[in-house]
C-alpha atoms as a PDB file:
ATOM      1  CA  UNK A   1       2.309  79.006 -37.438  1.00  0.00           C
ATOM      2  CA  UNK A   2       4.506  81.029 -35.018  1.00  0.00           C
ATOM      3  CA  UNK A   3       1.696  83.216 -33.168  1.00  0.00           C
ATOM      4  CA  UNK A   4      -1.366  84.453 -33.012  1.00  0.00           C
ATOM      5  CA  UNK A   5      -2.447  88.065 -32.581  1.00  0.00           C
ATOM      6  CA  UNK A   6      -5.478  89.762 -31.511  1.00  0.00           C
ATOM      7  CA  UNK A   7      -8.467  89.848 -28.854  1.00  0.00           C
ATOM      8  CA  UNK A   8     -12.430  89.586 -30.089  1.00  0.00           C
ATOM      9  CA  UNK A   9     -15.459  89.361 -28.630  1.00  0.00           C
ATOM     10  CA  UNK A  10     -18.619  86.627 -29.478  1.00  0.00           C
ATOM     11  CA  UNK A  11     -21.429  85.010 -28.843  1.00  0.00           C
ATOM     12  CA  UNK A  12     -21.698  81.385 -28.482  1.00  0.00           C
ATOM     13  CA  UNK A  13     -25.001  79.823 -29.109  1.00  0.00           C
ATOM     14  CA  UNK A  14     -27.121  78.016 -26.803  1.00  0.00           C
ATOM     15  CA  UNK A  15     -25.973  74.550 -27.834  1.00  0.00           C
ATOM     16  CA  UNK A  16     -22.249  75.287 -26.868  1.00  0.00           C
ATOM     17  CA  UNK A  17     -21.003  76.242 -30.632  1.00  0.00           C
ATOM     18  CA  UNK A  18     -18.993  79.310 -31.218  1.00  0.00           C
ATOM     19  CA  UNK A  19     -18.309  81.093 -34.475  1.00  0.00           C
ATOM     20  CA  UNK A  20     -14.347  81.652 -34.704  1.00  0.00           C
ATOM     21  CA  UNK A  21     -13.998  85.457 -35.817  1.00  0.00           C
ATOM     22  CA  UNK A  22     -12.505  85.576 -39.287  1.00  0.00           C
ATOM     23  CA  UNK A  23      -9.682  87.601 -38.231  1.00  0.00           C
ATOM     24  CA  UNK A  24      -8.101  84.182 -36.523  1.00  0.00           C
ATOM     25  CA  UNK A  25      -9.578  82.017 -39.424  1.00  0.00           C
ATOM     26  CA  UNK A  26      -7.075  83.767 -41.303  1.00  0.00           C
ATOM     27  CA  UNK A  27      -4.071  83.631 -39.458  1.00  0.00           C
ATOM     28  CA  UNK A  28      -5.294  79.477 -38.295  1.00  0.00           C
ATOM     29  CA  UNK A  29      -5.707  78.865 -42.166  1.00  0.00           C
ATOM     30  CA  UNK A  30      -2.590  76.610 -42.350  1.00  0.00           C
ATOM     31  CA  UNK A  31      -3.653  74.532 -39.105  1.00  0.00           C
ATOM     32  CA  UNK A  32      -7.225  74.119 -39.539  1.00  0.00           C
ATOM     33  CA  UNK A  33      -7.598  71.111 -41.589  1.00  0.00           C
ATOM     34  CA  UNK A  34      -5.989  69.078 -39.061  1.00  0.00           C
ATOM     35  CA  UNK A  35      -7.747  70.331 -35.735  1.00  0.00           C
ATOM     36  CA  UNK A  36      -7.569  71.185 -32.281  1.00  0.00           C
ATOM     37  CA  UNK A  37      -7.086  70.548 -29.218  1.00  0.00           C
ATOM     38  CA  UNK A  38      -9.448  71.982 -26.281  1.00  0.00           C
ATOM     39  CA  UNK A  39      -8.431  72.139 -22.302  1.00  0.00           C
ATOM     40  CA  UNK A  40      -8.936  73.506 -19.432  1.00  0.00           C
ATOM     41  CA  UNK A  41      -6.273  76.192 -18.415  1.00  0.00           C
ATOM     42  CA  UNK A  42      -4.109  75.670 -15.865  1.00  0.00           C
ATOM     43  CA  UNK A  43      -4.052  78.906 -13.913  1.00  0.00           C
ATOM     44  CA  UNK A  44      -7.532  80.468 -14.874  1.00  0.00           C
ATOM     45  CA  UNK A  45     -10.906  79.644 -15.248  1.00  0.00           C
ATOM     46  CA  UNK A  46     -10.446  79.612 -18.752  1.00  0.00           C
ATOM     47  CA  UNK A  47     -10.251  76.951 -22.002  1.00  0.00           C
ATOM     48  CA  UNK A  48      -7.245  76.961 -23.930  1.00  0.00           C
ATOM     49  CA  UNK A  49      -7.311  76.141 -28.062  1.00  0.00           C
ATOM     50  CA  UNK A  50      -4.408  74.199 -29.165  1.00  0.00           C
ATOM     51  CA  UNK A  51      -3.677  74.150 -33.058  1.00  0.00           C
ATOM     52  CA  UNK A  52      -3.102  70.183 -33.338  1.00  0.00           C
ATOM     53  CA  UNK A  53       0.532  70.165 -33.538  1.00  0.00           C
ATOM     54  CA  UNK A  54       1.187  72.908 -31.369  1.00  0.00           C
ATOM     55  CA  UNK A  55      -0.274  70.165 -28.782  1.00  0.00           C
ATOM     56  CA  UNK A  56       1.692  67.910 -29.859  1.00  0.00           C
ATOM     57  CA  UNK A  57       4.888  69.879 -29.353  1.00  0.00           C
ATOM     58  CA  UNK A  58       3.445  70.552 -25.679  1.00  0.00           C
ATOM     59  CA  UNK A  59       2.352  66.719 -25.124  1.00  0.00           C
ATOM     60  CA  UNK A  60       5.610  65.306 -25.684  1.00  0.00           C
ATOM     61  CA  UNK A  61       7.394  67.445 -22.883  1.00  0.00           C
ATOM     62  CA  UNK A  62       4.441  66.060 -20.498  1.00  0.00           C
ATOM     63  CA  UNK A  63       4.713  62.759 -21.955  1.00  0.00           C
ATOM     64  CA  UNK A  64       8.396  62.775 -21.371  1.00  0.00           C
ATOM     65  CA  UNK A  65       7.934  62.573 -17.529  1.00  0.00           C
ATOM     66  CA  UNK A  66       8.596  59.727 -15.717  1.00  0.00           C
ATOM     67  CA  UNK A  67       5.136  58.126 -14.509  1.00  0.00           C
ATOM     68  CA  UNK A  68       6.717  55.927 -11.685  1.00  0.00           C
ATOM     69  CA  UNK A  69       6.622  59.443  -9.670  1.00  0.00           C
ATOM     70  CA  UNK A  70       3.403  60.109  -8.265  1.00  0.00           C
ATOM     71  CA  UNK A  71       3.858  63.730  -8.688  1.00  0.00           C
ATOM     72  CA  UNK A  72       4.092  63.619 -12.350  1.00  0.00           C
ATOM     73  CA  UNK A  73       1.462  61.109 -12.502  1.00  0.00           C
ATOM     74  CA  UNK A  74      -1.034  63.177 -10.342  1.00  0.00           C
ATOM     75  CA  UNK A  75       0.298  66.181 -13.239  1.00  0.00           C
ATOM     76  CA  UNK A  76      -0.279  64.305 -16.006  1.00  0.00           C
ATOM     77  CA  UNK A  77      -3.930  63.243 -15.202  1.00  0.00           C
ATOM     78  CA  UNK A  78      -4.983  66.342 -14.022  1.00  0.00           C
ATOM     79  CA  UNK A  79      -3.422  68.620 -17.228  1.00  0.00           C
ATOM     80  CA  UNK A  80      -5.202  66.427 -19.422  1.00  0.00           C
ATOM     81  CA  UNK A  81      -8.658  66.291 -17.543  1.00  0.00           C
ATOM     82  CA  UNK A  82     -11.143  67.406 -19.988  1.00  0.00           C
ATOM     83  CA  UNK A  83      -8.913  67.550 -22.826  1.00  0.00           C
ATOM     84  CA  UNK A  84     -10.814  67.292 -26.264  1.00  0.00           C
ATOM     85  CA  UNK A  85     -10.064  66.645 -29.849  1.00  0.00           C
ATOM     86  CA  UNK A  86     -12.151  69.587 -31.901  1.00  0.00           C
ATOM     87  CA  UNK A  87     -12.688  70.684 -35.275  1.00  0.00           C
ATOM     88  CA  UNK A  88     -14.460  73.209 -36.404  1.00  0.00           C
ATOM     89  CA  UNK A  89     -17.614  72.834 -38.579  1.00  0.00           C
ATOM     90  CA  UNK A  90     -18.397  73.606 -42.272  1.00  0.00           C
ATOM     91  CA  UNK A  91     -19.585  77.185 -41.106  1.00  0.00           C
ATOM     92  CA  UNK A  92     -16.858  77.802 -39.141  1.00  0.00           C
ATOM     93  CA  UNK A  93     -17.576  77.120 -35.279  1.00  0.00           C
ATOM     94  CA  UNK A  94     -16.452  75.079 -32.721  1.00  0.00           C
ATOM     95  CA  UNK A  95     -18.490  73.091 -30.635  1.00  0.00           C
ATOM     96  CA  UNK A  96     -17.485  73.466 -26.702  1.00  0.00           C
ATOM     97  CA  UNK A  97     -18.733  70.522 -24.398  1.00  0.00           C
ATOM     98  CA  UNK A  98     -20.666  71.365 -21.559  1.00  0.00           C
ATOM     99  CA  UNK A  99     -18.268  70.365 -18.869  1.00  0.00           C
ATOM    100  CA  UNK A 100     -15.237  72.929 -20.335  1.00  0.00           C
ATOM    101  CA  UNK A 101     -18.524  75.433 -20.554  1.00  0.00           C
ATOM    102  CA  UNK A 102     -18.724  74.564 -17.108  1.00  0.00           C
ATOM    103  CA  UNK A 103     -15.239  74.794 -15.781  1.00  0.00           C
ATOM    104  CA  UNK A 104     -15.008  78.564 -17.876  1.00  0.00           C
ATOM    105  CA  UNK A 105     -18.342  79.556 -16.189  1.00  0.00           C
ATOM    106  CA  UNK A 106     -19.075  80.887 -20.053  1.00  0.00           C
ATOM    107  CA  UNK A 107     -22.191  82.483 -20.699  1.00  0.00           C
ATOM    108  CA  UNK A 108     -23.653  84.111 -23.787  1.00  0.00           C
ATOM    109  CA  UNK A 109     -20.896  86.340 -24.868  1.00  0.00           C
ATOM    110  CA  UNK A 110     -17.222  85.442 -24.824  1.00  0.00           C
ATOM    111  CA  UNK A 111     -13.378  86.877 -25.689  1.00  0.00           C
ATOM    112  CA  UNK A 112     -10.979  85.125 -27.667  1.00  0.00           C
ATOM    113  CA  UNK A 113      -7.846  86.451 -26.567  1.00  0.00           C
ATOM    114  CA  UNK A 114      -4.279  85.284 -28.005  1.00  0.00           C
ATOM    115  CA  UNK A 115      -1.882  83.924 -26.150  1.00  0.00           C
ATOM    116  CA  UNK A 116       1.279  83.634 -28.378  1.00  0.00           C
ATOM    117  CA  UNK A 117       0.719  80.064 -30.510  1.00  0.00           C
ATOM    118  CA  UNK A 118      -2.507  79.554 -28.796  1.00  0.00           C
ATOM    119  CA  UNK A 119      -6.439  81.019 -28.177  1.00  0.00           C
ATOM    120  CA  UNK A 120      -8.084  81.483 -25.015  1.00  0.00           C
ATOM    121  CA  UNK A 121     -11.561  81.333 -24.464  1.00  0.00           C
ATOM    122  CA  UNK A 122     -13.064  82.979 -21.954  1.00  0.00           C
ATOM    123  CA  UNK A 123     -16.780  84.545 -20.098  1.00  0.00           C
ATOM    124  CA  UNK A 124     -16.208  87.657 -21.182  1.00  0.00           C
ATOM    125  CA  UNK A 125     -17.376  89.295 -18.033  1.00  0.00           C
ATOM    126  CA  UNK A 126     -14.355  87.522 -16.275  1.00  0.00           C
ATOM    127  CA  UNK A 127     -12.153  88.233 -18.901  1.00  0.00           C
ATOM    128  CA  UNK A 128     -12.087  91.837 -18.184  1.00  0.00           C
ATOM    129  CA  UNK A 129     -12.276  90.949 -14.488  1.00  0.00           C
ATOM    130  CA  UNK A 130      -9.020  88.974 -15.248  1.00  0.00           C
ATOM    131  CA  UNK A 131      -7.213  92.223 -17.055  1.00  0.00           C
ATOM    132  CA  UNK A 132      -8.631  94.774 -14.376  1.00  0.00           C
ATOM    133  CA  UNK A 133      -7.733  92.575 -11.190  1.00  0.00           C
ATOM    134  CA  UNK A 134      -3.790  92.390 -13.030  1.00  0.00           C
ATOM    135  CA  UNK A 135      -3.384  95.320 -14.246  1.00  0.00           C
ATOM    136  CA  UNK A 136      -1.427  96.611 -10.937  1.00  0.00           C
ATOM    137  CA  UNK A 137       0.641  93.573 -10.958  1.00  0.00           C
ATOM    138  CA  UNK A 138       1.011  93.622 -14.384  1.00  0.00           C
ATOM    139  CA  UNK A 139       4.009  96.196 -14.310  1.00  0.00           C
ATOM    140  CA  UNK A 140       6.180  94.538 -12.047  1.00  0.00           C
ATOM    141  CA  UNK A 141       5.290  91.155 -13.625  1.00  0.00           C
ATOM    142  CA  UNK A 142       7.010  92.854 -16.995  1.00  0.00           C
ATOM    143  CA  UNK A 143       9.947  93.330 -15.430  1.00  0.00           C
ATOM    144  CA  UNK A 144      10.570  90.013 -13.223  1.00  0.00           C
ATOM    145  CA  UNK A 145       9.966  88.360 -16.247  1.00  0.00           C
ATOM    146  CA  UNK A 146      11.013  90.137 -19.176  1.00  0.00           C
ATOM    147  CA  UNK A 147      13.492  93.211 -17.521  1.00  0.00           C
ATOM    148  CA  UNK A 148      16.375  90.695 -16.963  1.00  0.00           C
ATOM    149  CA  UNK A 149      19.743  92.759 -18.644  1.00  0.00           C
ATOM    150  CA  UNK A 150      21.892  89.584 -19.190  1.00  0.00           C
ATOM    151  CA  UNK A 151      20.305  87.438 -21.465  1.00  0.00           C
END
């Protein structure tokens, strides 16, 4: 799996489980046997959804660190706070565990957004906060990121 594309809105029900949209069934069909991994993002008040080995590409850069520096240590514990193993169930859905509910502030209805090899899960109401409140920035993000000539 190289990346994932597209943005869709849900419901999750009122014991934390939300329906994956069939759209990213589809495109997760070669990961989903072997599960995910669900976290807590790092810059937004948002969960992230690992495929299982994409995680595992990402965990062995953090794991590579050198624990004896109190920096990385203090990383390390907080990057994985709240981390969970998931899988989804026979109809589909993924459970989310109260405290990530919590962190995401996620209510009734929530986007799934993609975010290159991963899914984002988000309240949807701060979701579209998130893409109003950048959308200024947004332009001259583009180019300090992506406008560099001599690569």
């Amino acid at each position: 799996m190289n990346y994932l594309i597209g943005t869709y809105e849900c419901k999750i029900d009122v014991k934390g489980r939300l329906l994956i949209p069939s759209a990213f069934k589809k495109q997760l069909a070669p990961v989903i046997a072997k599960g995910f991994v669900l976290k807590r993002a790092v810059f937004q008040n948002c969960l992230e959804l690992y495929p299982l080995e994409e995680w595992e590409d990402l965990i062995k850069k953090v794991n590579s660190l050198n624990r004896f520096k109190k920096k990385n240590n203090d990383f390390i514990r907080r990057f994985t706070a709240g981390v969970k193993f998931i899988e989804l169930d026979n109809n589909g859905r993924l459970l989310i565990p109260k405290d990530l509910i919590e962190f995401s502030n996620i209510n009734r209805e929530v986007t799934l957004s993609s975010s290159v090899n991963i899914i984002e899960i988000w309240d949807k109401v701060s979701y579209e906060k998130a893409i109003v409140d950048s959308r200024d920035d947004f332009a001259k993000l583009a180019e300090e990121v992506m406008g560099d000539d001599e690569d």
